[in-house]
N, C-alpha and C. Protein backbone atom coordinates (compact mmCIF):
# COMPACT_ATOMS: atom_id res chain seq x y z
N UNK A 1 0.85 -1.18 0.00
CA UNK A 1 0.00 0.00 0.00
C UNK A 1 0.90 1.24 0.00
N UNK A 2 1.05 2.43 -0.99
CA UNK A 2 1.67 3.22 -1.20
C UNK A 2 0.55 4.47 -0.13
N UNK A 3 1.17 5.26 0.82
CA UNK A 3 0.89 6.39 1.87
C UNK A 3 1.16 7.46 0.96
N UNK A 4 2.23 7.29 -0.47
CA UNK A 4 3.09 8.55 -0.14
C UNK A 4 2.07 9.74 -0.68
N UNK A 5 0.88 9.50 -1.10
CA UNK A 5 0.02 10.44 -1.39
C UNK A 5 -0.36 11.55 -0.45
N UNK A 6 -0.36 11.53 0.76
CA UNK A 6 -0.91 12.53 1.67
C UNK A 6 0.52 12.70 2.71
N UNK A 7 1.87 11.81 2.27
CA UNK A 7 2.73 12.11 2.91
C UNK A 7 2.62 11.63 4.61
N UNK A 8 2.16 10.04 4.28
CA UNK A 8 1.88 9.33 5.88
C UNK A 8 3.04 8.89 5.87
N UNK A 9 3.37 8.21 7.19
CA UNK A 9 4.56 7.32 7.07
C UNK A 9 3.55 6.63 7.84
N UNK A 10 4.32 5.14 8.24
CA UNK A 10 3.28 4.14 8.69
C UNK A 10 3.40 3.98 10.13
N UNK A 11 4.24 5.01 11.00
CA UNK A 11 3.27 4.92 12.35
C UNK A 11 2.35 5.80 11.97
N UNK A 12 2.25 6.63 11.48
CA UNK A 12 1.15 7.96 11.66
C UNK A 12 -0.22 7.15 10.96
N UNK A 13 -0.11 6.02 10.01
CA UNK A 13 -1.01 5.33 9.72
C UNK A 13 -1.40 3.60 11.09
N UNK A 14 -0.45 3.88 11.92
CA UNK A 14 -1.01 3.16 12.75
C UNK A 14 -1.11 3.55 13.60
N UNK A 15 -1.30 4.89 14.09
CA UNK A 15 -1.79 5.40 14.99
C UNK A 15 -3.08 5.56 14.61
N UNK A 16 -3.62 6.32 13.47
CA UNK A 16 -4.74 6.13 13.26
C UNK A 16 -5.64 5.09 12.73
N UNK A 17 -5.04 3.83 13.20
CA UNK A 17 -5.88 2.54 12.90
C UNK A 17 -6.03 2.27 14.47
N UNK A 18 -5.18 2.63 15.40
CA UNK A 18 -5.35 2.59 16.73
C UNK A 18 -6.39 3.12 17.25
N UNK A 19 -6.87 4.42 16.95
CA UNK A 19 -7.71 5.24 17.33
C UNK A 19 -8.89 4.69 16.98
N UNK A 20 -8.97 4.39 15.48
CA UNK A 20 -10.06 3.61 14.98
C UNK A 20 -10.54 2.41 15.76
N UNK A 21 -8.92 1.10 15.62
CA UNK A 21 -9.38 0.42 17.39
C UNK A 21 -10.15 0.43 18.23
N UNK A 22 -9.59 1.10 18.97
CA UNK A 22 -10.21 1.64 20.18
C UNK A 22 -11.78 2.20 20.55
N UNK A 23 -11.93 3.13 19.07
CA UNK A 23 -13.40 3.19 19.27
C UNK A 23 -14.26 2.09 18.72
N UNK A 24 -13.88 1.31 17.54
CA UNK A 24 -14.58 -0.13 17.89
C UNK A 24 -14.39 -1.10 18.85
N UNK A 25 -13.50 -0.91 19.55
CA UNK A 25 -13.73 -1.69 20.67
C UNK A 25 -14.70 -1.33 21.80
N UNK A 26 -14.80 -0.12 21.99
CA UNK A 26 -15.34 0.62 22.83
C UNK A 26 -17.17 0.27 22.42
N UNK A 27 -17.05 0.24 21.27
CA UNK A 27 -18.58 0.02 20.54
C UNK A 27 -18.78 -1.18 20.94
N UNK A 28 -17.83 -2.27 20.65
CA UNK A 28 -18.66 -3.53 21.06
C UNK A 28 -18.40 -3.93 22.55
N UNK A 29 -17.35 -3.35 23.36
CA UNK A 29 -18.04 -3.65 24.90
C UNK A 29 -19.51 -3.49 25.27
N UNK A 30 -20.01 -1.86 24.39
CA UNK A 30 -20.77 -1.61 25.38
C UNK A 30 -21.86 -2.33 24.44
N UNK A 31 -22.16 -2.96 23.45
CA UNK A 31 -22.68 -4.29 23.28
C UNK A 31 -22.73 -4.86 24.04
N UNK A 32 -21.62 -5.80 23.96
CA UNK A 32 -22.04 -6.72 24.95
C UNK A 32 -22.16 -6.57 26.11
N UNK A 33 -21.40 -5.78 26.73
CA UNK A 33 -21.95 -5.32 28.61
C UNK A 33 -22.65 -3.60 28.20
N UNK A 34 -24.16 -3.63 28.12
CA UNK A 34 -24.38 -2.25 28.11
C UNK A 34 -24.53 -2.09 29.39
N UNK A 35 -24.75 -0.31 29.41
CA UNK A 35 -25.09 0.24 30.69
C UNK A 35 -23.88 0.74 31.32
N UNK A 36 -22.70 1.35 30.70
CA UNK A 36 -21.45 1.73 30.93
C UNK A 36 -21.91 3.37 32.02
N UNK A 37 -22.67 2.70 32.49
CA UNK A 37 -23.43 4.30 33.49
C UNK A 37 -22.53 5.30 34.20
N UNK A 38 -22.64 6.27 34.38
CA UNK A 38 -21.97 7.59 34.67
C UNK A 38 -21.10 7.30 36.23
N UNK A 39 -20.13 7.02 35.90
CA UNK A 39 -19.68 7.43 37.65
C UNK A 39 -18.93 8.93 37.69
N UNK A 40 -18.43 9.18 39.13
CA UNK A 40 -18.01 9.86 39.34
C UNK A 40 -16.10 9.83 39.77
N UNK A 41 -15.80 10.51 39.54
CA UNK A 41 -13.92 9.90 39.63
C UNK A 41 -13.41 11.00 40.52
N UNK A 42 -12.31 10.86 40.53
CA UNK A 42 -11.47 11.98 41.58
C UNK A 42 -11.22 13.53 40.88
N UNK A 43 -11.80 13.65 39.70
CA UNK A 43 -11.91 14.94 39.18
C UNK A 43 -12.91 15.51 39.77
N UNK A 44 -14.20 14.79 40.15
CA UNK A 44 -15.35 15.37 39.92
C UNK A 44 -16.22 15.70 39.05
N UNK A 45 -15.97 14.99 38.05
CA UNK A 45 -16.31 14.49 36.77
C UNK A 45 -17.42 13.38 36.74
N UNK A 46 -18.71 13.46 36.14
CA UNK A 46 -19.21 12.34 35.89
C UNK A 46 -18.60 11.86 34.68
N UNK A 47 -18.25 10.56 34.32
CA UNK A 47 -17.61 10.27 32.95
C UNK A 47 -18.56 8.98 33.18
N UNK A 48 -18.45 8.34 31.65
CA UNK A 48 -18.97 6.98 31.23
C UNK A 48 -17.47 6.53 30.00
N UNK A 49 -17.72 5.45 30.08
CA UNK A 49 -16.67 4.88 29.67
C UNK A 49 -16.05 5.31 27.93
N UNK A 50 -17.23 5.70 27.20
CA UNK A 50 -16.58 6.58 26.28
C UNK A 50 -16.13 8.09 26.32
N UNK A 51 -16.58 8.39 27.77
CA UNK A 51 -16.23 9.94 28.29
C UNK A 51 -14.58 9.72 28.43
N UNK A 52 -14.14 8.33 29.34
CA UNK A 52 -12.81 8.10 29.35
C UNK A 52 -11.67 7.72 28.45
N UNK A 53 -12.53 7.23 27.36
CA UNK A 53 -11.67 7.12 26.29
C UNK A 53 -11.56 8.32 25.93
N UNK A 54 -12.18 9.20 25.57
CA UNK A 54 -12.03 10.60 24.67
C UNK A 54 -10.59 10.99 26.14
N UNK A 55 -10.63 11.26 27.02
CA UNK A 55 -9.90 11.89 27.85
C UNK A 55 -8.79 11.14 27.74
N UNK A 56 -8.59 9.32 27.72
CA UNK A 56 -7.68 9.15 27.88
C UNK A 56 -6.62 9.41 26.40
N UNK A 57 -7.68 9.61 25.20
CA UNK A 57 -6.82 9.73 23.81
C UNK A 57 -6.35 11.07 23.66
N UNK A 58 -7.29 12.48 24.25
CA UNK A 58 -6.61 13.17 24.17
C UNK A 58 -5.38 13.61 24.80
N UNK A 59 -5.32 12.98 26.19
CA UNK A 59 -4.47 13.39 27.01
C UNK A 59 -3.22 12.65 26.63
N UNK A 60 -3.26 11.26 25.82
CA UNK A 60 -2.43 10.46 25.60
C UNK A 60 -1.61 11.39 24.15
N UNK A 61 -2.55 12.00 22.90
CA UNK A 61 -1.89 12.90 22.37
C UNK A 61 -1.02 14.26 22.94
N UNK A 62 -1.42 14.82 24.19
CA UNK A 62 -0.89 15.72 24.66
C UNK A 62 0.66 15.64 25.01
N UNK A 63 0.83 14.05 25.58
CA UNK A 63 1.69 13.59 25.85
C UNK A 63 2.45 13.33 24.87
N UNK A 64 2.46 12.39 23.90
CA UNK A 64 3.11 12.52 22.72
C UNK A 64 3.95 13.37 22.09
N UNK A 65 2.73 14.75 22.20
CA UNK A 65 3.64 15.96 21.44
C UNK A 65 4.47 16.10 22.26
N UNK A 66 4.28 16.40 23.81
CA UNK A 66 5.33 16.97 24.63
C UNK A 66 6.86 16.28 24.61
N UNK A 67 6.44 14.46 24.90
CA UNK A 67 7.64 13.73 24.47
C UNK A 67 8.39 14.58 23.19
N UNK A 68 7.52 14.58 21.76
CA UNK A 68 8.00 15.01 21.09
C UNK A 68 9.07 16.17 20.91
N UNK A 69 8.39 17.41 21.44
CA UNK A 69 9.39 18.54 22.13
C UNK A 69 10.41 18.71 22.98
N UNK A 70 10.11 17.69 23.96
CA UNK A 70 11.48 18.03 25.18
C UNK A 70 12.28 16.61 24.66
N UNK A 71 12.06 15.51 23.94
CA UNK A 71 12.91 14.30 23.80
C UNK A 71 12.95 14.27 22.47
N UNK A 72 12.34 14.70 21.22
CA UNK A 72 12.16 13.74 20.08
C UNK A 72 11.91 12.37 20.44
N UNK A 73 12.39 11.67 19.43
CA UNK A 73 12.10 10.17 18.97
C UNK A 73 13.58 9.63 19.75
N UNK A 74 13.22 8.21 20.21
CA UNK A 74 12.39 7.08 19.72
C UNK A 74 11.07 7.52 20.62
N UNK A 75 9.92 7.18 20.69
CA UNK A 75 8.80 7.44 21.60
C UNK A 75 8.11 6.52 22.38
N UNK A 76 9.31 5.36 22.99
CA UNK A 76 8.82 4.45 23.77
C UNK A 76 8.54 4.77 25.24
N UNK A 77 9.65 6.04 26.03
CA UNK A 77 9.11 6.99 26.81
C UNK A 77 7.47 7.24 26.97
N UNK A 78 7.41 8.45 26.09
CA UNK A 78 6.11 8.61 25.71
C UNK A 78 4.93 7.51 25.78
N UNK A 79 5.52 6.83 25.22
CA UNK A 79 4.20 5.47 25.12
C UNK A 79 3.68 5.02 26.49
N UNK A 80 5.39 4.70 27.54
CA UNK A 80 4.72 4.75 28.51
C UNK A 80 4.37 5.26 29.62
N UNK A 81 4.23 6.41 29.46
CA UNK A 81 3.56 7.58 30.56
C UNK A 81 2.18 7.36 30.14
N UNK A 82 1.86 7.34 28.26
CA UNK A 82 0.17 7.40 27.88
C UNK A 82 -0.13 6.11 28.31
N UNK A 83 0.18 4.77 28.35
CA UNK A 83 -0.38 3.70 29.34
C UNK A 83 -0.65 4.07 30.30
N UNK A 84 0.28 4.39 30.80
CA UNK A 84 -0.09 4.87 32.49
C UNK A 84 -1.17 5.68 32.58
N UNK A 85 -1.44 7.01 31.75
CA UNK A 85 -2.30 7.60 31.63
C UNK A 85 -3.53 6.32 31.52
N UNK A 86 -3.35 5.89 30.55
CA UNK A 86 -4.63 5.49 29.93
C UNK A 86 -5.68 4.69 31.03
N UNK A 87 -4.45 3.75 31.99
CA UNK A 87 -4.63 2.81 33.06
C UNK A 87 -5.23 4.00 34.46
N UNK A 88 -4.64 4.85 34.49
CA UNK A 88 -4.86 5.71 35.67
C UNK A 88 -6.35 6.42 35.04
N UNK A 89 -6.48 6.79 34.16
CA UNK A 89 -8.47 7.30 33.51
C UNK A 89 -9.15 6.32 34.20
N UNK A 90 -9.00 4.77 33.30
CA UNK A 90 -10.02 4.36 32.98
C UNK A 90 -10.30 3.33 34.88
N UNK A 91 -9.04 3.71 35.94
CA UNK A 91 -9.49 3.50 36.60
C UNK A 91 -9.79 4.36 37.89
N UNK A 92 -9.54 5.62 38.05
CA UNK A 92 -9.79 6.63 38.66
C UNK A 92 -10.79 7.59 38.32
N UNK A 93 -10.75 7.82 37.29
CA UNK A 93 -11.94 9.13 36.60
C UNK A 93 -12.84 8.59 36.17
């Protein structure tokens, strides 16, 4: 499969198959277990479980760039602070 049309390289195309991921996965949990109902977290936040994904992807991009700025590449750093992130959302907030 040739990217070079829009000038992807192929993490930037698997990041956004990730994202894509994630929100089908997110679709068929709440299939099969519906009722992903509102709690409340240590923000003070009511969130539901696609409230935490949106928070944990953006915050996980936030991170990224910053890696990006104060370290460049490689971005295995980065990767894992956004786990951590991702693990600390979806079980605190």
């Amino acid at each position: 499969m040739d990217l070079s049309w829009m000038a992807w390289t192929w993490p930037t195309a698997a990041f956004f198959l990730f994202i894509a991921a994630s929100i089908a996965a997110m679709g068929l949990w709440e299939y099969v277990v519906p009722g992903g109902a509102p709690r409340r977290g240590i923000l003070g936040l009511d969130t539901t479980r696609g409230d935490r994904l949106f928070i944990t992807l953006l915050g996980g991009a936030f991170i990224f760039l910053g890696w990006l700025g104060l370290y460049g590449t490689p971005l295995w750093g980065g990767l894992a602070i956004a786990l951590a992130w991702a693990v600390f959302v979806f079980w605190k907030v």
